[in-house]
C-alpha atoms as a PDB file:
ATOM      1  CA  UNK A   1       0.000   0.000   0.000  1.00  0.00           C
ATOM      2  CA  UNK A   2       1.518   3.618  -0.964  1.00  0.00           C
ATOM      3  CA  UNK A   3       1.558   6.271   1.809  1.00  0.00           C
ATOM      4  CA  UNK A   4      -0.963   9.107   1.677  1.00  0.00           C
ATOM      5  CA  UNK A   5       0.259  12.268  -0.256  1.00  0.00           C
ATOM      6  CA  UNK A   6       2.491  14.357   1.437  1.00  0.00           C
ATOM      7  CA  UNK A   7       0.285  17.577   0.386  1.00  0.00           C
ATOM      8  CA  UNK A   8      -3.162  16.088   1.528  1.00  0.00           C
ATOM      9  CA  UNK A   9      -5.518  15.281   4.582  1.00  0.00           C
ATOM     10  CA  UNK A  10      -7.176  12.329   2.271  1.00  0.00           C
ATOM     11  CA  UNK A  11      -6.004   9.235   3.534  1.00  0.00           C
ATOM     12  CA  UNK A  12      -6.724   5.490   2.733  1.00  0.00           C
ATOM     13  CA  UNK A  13      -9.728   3.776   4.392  1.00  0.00           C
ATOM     14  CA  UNK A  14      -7.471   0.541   4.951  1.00  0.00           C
ATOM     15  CA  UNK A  15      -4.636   2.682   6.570  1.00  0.00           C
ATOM     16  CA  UNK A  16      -7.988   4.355   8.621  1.00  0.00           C
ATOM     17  CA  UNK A  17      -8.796   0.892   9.772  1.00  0.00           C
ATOM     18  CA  UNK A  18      -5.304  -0.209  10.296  1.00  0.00           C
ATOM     19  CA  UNK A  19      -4.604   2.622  12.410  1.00  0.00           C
ATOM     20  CA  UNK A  20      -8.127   2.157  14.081  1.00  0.00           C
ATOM     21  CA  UNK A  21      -7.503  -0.770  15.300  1.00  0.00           C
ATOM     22  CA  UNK A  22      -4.468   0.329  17.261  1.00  0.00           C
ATOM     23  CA  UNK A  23      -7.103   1.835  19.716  1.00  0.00           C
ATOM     24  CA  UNK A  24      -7.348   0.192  23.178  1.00  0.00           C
ATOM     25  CA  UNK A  25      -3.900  -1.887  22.622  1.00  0.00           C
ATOM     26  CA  UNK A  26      -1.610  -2.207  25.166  1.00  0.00           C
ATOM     27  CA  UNK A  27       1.810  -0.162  23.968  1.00  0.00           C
ATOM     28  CA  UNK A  28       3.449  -1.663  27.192  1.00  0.00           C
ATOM     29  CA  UNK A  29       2.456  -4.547  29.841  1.00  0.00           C
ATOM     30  CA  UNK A  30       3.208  -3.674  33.162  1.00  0.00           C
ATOM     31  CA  UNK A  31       6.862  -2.812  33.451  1.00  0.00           C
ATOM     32  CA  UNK A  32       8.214  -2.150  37.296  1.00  0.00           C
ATOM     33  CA  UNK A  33      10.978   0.961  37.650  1.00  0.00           C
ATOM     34  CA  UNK A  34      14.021  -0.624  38.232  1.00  0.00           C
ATOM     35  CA  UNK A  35      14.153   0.745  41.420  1.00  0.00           C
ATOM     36  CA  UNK A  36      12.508   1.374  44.674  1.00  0.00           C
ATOM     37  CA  UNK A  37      11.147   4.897  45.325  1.00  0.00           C
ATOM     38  CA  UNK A  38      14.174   5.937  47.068  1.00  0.00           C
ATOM     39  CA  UNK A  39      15.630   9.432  48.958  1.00  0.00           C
ATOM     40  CA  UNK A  40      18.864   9.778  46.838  1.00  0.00           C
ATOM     41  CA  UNK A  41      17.079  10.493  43.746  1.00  0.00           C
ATOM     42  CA  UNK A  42      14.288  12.343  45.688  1.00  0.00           C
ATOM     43  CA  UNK A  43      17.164  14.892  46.841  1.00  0.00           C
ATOM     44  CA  UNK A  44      18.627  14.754  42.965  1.00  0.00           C
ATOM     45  CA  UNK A  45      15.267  15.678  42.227  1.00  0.00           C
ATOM     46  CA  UNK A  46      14.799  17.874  45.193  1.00  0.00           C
ATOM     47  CA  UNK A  47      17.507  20.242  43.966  1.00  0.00           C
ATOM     48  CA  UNK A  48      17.624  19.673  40.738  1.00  0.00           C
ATOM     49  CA  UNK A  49      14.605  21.366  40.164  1.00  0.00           C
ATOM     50  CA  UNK A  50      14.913  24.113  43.567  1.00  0.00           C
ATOM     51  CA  UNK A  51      12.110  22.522  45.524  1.00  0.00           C
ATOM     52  CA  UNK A  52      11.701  24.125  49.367  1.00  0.00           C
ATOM     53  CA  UNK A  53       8.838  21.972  50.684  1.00  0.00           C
ATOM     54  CA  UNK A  54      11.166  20.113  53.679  1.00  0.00           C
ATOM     55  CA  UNK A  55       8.139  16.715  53.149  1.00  0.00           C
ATOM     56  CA  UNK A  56      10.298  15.254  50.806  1.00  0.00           C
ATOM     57  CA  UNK A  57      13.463  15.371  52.563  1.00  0.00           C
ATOM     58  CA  UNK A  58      12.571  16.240  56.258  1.00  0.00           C
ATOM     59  CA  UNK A  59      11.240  13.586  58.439  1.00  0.00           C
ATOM     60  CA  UNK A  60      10.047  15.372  60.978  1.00  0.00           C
ATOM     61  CA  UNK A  61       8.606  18.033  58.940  1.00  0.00           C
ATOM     62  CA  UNK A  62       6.525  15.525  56.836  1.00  0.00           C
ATOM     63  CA  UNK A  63       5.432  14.012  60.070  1.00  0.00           C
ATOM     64  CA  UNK A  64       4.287  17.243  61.456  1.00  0.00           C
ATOM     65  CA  UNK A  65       1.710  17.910  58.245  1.00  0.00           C
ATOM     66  CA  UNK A  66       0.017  13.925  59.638  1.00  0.00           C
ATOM     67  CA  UNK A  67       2.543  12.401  56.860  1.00  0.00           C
ATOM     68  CA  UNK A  68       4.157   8.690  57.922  1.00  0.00           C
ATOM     69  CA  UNK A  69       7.290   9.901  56.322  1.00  0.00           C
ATOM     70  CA  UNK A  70       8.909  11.606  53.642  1.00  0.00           C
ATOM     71  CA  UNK A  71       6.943  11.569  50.291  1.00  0.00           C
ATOM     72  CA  UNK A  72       8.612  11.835  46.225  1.00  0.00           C
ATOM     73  CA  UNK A  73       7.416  14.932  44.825  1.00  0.00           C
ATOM     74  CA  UNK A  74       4.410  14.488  42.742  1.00  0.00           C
ATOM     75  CA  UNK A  75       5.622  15.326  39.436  1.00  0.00           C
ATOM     76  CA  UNK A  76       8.221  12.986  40.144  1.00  0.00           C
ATOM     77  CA  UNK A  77       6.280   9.840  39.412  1.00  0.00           C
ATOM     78  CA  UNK A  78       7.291   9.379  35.816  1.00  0.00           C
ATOM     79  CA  UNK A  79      11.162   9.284  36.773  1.00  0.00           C
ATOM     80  CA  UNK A  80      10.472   5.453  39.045  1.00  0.00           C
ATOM     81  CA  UNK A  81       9.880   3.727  36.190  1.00  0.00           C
ATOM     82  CA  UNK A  82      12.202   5.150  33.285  1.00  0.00           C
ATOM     83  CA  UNK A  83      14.531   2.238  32.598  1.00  0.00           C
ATOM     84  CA  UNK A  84      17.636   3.964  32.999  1.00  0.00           C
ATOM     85  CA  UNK A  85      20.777   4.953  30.386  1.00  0.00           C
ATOM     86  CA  UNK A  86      22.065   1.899  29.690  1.00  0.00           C
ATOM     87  CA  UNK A  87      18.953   0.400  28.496  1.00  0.00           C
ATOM     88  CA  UNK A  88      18.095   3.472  26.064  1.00  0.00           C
ATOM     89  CA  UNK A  89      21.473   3.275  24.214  1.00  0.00           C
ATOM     90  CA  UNK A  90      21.713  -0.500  24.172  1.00  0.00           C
ATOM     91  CA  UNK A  91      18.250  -2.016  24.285  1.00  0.00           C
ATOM     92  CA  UNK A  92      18.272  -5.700  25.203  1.00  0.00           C
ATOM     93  CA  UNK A  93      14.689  -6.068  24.017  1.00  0.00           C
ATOM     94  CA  UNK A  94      12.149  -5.529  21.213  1.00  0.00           C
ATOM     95  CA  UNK A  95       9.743  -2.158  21.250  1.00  0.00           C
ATOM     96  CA  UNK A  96       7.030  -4.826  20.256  1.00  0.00           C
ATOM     97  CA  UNK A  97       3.307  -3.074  19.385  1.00  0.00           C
ATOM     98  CA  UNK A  98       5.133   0.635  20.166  1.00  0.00           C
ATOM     99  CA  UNK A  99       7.713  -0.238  17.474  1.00  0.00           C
ATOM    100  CA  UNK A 100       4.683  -1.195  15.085  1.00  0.00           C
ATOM    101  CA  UNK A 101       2.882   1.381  15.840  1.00  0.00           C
ATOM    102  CA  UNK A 102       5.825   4.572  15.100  1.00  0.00           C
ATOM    103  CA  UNK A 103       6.244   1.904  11.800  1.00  0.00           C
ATOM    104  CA  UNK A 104       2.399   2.168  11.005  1.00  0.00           C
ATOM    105  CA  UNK A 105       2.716   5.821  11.010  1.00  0.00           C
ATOM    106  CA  UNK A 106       5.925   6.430   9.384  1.00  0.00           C
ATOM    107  CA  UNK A 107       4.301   4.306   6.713  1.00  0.00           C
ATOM    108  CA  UNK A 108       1.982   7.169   6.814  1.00  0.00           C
ATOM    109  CA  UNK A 109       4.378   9.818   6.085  1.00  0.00           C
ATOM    110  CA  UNK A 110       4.021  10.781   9.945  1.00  0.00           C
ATOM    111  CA  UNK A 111       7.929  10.663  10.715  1.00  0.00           C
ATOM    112  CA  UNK A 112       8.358  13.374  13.103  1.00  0.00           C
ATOM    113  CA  UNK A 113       7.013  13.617  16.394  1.00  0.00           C
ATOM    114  CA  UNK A 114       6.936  16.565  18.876  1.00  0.00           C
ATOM    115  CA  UNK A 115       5.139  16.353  22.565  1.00  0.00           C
ATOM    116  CA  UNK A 116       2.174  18.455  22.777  1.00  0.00           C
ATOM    117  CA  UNK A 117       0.945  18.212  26.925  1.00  0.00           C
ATOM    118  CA  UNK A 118       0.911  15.734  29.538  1.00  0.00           C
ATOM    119  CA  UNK A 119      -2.334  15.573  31.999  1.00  0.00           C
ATOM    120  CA  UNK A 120      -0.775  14.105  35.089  1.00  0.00           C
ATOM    121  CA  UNK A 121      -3.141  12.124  38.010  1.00  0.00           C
ATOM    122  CA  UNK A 122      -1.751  11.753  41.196  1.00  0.00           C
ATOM    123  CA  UNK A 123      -4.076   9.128  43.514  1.00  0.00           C
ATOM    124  CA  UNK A 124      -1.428   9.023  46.515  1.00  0.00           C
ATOM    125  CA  UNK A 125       2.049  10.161  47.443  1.00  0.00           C
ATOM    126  CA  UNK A 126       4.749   7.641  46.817  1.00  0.00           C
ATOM    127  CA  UNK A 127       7.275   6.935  50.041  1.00  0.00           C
ATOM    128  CA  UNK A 128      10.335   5.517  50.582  1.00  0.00           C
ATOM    129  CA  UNK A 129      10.555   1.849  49.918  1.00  0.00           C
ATOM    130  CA  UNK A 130       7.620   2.054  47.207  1.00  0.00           C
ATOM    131  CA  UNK A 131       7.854  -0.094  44.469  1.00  0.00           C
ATOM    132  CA  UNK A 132       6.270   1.756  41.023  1.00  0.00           C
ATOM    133  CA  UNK A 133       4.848  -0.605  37.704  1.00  0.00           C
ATOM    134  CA  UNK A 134       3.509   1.390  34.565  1.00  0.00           C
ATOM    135  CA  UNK A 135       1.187   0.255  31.525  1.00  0.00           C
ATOM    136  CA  UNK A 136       0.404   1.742  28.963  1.00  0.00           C
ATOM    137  CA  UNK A 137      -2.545   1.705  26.298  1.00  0.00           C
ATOM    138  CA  UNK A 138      -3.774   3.504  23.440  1.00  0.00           C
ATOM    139  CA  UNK A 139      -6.633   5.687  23.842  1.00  0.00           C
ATOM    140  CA  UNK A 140      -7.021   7.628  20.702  1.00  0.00           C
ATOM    141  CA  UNK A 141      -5.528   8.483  17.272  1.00  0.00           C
ATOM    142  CA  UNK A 142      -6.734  11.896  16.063  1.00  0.00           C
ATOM    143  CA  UNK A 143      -7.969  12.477  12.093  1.00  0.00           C
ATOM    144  CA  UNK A 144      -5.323  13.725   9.924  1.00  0.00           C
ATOM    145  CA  UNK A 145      -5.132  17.536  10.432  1.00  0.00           C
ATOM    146  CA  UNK A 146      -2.988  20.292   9.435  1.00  0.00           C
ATOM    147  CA  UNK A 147      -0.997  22.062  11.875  1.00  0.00           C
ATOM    148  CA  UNK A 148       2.338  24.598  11.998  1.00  0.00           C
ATOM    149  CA  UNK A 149       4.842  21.854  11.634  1.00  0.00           C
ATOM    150  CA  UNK A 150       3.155  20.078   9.127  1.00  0.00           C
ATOM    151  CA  UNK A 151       0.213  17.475   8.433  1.00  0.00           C
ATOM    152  CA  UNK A 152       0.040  14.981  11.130  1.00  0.00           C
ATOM    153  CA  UNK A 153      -2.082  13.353  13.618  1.00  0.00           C
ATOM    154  CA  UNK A 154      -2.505  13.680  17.696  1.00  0.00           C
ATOM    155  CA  UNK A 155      -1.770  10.166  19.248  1.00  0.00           C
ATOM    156  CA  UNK A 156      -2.948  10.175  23.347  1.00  0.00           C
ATOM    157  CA  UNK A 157      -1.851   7.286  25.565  1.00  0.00           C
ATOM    158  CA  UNK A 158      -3.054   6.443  28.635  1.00  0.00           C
ATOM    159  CA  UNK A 159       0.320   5.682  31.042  1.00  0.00           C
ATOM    160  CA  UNK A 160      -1.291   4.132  34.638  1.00  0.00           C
ATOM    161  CA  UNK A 161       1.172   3.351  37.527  1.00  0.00           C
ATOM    162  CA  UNK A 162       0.263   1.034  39.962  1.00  0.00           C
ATOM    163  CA  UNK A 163       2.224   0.542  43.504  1.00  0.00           C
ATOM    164  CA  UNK A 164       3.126  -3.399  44.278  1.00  0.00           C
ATOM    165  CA  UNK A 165      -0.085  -4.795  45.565  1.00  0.00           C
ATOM    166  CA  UNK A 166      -1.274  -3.195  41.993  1.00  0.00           C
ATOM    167  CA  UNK A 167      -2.868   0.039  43.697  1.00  0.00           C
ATOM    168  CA  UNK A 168      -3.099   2.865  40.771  1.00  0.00           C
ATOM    169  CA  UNK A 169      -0.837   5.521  42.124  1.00  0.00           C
ATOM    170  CA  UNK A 170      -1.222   7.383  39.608  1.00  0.00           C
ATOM    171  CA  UNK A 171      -2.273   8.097  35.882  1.00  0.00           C
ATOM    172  CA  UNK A 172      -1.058  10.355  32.635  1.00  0.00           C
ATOM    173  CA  UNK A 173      -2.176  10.779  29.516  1.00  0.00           C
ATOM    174  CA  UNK A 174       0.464  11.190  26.952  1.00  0.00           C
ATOM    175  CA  UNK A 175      -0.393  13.316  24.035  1.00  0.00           C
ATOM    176  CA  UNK A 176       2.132  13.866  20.792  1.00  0.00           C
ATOM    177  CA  UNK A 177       1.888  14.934  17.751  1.00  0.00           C
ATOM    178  CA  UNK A 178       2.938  12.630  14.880  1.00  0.00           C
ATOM    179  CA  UNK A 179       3.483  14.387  11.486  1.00  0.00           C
ATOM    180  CA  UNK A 180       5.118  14.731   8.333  1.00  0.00           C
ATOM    181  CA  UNK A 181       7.953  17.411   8.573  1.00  0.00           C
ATOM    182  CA  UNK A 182       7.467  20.401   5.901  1.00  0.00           C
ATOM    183  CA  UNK A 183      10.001  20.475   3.158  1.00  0.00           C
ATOM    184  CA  UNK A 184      12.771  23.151   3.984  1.00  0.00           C
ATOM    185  CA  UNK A 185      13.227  25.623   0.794  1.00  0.00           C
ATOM    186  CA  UNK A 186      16.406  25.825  -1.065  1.00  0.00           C
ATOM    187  CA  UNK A 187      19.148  27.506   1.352  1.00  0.00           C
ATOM    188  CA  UNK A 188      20.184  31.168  -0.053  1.00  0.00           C
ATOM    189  CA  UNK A 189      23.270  31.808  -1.090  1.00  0.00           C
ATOM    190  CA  UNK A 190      25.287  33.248   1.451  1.00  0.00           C
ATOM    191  CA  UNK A 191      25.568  37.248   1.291  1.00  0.00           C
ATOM    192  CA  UNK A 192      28.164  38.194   3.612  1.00  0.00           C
ATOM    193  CA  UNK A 193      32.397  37.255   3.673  1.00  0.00           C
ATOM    194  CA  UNK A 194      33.009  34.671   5.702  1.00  0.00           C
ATOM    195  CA  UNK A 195      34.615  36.020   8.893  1.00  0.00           C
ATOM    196  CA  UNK A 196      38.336  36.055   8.867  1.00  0.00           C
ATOM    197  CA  UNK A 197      41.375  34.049  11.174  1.00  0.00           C
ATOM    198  CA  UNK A 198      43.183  35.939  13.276  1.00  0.00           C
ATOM    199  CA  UNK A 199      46.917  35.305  10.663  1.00  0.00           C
ATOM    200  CA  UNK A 200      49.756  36.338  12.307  1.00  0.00           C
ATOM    201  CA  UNK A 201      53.838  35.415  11.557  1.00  0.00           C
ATOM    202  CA  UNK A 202      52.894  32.047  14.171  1.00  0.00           C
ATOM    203  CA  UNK A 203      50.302  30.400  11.894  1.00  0.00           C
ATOM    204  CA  UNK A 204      50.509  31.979   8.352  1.00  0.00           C
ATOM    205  CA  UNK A 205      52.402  29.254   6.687  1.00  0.00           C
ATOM    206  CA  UNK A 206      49.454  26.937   7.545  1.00  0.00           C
ATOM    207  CA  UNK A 207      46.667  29.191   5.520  1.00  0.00           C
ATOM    208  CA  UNK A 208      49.199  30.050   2.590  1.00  0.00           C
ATOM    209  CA  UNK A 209      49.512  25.788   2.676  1.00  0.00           C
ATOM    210  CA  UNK A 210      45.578  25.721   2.962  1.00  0.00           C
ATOM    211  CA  UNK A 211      45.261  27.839  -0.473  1.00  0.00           C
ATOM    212  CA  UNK A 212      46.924  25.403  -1.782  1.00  0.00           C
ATOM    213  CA  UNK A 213      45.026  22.966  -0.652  1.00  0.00           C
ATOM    214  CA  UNK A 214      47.864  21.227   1.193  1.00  0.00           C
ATOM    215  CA  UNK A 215      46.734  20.229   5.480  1.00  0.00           C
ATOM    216  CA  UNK A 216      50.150  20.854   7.201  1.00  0.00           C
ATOM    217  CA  UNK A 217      50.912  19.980  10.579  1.00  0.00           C
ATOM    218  CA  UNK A 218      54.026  21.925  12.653  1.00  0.00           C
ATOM    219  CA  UNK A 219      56.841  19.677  13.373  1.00  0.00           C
ATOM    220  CA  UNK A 220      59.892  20.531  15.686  1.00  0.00           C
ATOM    221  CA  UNK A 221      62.985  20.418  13.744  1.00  0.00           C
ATOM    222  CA  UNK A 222      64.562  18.721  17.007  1.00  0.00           C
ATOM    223  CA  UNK A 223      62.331  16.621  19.169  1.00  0.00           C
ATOM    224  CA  UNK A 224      59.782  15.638  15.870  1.00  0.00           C
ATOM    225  CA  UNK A 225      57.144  16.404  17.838  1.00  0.00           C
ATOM    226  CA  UNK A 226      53.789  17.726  15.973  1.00  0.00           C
ATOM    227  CA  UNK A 227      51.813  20.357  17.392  1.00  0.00           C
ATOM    228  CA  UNK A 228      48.774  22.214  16.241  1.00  0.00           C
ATOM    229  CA  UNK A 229      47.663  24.804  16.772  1.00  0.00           C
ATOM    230  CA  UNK A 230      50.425  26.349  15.389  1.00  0.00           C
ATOM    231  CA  UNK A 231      52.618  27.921  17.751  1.00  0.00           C
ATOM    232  CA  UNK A 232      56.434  29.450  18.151  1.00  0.00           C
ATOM    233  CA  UNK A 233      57.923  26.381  20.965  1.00  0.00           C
ATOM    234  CA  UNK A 234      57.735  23.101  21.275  1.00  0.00           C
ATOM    235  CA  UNK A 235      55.710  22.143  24.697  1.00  0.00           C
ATOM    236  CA  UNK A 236      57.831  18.847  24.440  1.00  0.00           C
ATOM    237  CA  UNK A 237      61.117  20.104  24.146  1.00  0.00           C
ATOM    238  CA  UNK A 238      60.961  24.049  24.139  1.00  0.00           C
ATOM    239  CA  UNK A 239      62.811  24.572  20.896  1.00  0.00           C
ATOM    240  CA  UNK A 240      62.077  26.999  18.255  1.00  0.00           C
ATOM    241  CA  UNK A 241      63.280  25.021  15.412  1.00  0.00           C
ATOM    242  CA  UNK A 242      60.446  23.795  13.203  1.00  0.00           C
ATOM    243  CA  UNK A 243      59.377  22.605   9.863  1.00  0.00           C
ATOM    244  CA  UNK A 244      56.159  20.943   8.389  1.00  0.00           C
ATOM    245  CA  UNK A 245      55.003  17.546   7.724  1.00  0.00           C
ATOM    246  CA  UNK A 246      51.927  17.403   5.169  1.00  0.00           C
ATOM    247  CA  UNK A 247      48.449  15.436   6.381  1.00  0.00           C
ATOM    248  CA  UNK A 248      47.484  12.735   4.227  1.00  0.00           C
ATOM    249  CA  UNK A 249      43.649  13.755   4.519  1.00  0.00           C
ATOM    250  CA  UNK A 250      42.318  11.177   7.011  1.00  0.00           C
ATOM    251  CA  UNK A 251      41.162  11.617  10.731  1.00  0.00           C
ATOM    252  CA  UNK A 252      38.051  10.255  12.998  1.00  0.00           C
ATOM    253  CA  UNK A 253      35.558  12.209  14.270  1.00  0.00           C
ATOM    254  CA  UNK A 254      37.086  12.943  18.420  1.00  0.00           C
ATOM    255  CA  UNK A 255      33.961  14.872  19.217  1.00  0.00           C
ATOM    256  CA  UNK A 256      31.192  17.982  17.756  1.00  0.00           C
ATOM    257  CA  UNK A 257      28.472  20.223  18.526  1.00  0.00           C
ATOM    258  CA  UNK A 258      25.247  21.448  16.279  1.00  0.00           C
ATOM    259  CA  UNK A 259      25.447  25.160  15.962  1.00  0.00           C
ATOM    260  CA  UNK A 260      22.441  27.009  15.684  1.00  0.00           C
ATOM    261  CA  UNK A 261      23.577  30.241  17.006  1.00  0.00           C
ATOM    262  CA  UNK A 262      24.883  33.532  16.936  1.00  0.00           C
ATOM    263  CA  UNK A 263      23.361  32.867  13.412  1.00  0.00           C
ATOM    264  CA  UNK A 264      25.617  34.489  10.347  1.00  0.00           C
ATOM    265  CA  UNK A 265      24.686  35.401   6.631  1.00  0.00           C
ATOM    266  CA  UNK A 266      28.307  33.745   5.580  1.00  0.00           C
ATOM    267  CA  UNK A 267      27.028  30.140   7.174  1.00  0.00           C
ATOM    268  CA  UNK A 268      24.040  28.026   6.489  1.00  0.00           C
ATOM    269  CA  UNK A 269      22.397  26.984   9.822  1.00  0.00           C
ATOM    270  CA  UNK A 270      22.702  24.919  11.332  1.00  0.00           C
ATOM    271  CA  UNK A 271      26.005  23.893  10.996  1.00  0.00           C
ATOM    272  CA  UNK A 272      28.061  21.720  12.708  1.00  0.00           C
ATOM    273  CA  UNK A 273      31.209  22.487  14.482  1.00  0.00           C
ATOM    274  CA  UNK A 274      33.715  19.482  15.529  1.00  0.00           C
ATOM    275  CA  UNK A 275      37.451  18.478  16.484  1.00  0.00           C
ATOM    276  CA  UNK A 276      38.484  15.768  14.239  1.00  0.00           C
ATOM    277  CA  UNK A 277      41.376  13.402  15.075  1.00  0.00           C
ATOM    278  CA  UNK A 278      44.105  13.792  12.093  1.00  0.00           C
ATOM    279  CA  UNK A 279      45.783   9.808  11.352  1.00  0.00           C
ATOM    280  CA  UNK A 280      49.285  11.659  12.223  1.00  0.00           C
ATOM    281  CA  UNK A 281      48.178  12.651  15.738  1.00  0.00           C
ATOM    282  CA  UNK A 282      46.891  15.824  16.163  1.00  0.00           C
ATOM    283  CA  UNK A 283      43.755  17.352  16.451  1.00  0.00           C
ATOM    284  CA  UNK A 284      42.013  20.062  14.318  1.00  0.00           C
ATOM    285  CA  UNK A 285      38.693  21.905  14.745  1.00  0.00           C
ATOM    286  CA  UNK A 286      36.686  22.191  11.510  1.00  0.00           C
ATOM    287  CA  UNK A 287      33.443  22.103  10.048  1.00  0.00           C
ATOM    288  CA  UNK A 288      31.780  18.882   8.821  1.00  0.00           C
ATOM    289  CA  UNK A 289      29.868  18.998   5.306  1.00  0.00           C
ATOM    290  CA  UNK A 290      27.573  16.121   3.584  1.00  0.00           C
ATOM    291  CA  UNK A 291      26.925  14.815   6.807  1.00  0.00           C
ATOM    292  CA  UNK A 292      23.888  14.458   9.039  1.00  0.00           C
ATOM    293  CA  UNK A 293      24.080  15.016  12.773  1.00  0.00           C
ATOM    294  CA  UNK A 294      22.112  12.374  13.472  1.00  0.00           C
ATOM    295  CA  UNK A 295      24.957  10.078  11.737  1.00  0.00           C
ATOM    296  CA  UNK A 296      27.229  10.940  13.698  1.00  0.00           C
ATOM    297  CA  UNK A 297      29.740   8.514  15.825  1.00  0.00           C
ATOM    298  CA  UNK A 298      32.974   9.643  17.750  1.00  0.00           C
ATOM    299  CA  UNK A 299      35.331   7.417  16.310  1.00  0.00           C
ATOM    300  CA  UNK A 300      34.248   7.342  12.340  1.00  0.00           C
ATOM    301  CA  UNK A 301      36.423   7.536   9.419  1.00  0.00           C
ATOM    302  CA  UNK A 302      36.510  10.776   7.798  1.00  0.00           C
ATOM    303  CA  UNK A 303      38.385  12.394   5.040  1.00  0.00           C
ATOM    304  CA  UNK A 304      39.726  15.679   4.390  1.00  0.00           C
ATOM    305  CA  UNK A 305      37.699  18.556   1.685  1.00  0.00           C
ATOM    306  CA  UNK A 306      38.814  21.801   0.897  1.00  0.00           C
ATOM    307  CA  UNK A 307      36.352  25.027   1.438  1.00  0.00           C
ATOM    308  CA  UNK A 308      37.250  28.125  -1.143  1.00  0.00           C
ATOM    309  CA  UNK A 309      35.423  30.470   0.955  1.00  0.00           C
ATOM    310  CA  UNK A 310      36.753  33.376  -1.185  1.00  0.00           C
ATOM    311  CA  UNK A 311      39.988  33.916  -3.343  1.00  0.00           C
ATOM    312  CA  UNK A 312      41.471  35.304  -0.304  1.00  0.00           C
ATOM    313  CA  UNK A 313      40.250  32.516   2.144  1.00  0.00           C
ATOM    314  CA  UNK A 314      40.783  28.206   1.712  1.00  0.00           C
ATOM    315  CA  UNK A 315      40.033  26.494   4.836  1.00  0.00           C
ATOM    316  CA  UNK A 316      40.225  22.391   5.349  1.00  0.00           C
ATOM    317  CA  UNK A 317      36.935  20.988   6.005  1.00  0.00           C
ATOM    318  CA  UNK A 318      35.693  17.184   6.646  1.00  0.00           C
ATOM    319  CA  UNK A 319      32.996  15.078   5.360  1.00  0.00           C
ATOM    320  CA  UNK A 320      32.314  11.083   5.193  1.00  0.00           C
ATOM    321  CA  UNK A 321      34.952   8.579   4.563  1.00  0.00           C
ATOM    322  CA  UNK A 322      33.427   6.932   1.599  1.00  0.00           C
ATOM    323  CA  UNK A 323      32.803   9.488  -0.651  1.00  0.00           C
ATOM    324  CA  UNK A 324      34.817  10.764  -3.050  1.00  0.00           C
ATOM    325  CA  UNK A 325      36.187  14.710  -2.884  1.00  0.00           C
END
């Protein structure tokens, strides 16, 4: 079956049914937190977020307003049963009907998804020692509308947390908003020089090299030390004597950051920013180019580009291994 039109609210009766049907099923079976309701995280919590109510730390304080003991902030409820770092970045298990469902809807053209509000229930206060389940089902899948981000539909869940003798605690209905992102127009040419390096007698050999489009990387004349950035003494051996060794165009990606602002008419944002790890040693900050940060890995092969910014300016830049310059 072909996904509905990108540019319409008309939609396929058998997707309508198929995505019908998803109503009342159970996204997740009852799942306990991995851990007990607890005071460490309730002062993480606690401070995290500035909290001065001394019930969820102070004893005697939450005994004095007729409280048996300390109680987790209400909002708080949500945090018991979130299974933790090492499960999110190297799940052990299948998604099951939560997986099919995101499918079902990406098969939609619904590949984007942005919260929208969260109506949170709280029956009791949870205490120390507490031990918090969740479930959650589908309650309703909105009709395709249009909205500011693009055409998509509101999906609510129904989230219930239940205490160990199965006692709702508390309940939350999940709202999002699954659509299909707008296409982004053309990007405009850039209309301002990009800004310039700071050149001084220290590091213009390496931009008259980059003109060239030759990478060169300082090397003491004594020790053989490379250093970049460029600079007038080796920190190994504090000699002044230097020439240059040329890169042969290869690094890995040591680490980056998506720039979305100060925003400038010479770049197209976002952009993104990183320190790649040159195959002779050093380290260089640069921009990445045909490259997705969502693909991105510390650690993967890339290979050296060249930027003409402008006939005054050439500047080494980095994009994936596997393509050709």
């Amino acid at each position: 079956m072909s996904a509905p039109a990108a540019d319409s609210t008309a939609t396929d009766p058998a997707y309508e049914q198929r995505l019908a049907a998803f109503v009342g099923t159970e996204l997740q079976p009852p799942t306990p937190g991995p851990d007990p309701v607890n005071v460490p995280m309730i002062r993480h919590w606690v401070e995290a977020m500035e909290l001065t109510n001394p019930v969820h730390l102070d004893a005697d304080a939450a005994r004095a307003t007729g409280r048996a003991d300390v109680v987790a902030p209400a909002a708080m409820v949500q945090a018991w049963v979130m299974r933790g770092y090492a499960a999110t970045v190297r799940p052990t298990a299948s998604a099951g009907r939560f997986q099919e469902l995101v499918d079902l809807l990406a098969e939609g053209g619904y590949t984007s998804v942005v919260a929208t509000d969260s109506d949170l229930e709280i029956l009791r206060e949870l205490v120390p020692g507490d031990r918090v389940s969740v479930e959650e089902v589908v309650e309703e899948i909105g009709p395709e509308k249009r909205t500011g981000l693009g055409v998509g539909r509101f999906v609510t869940t129904l989230k219930t947390y239940r205490d160990a003798e199965g006692e709702v605690v508390a309940t939350q209905r999940w709202r999002t908003l699954r659509f299909r992102p707008q296409e982004k127009p053309a990007p405009a040419e850039p209309t301002a020089v990009r800004p310039r390096p700071a050149i001084n007698r220290d590091n213009a050999f390496w931009f008259d090299a980059a003109r060239e489009h030759r990478l060169v990387v300082q090397r003491c004349s004594d020790c053989g030390a490379l250093r970049h950035p460029p600079g007038p003494m080796c920190p190994e051996c504090r000699s002044l004597a230097w020439d240059t060794v040329t890169a042969g165009g290869e690094a890995v990606l040591y680490s980056w950051v998506v720039a979305h602002h100060p925003r400038h008419p010479a770049f197209e944002s976002p952009y993104l920013v990183a320190v790649v790890e040159l195959a002779e040693g050093t380290r260089l900050i640069t921009n990445l180019v045909d490259l997705d940060a969502a693909d991105l890995e510390v650690g993967m092969p890339l290979r050296l580009r060249w930027l003409d910014a402008d006939p005054d300016l050439t500047l080494p830049v980095f994009g994936p291994a596997d393509q050709e310059d």
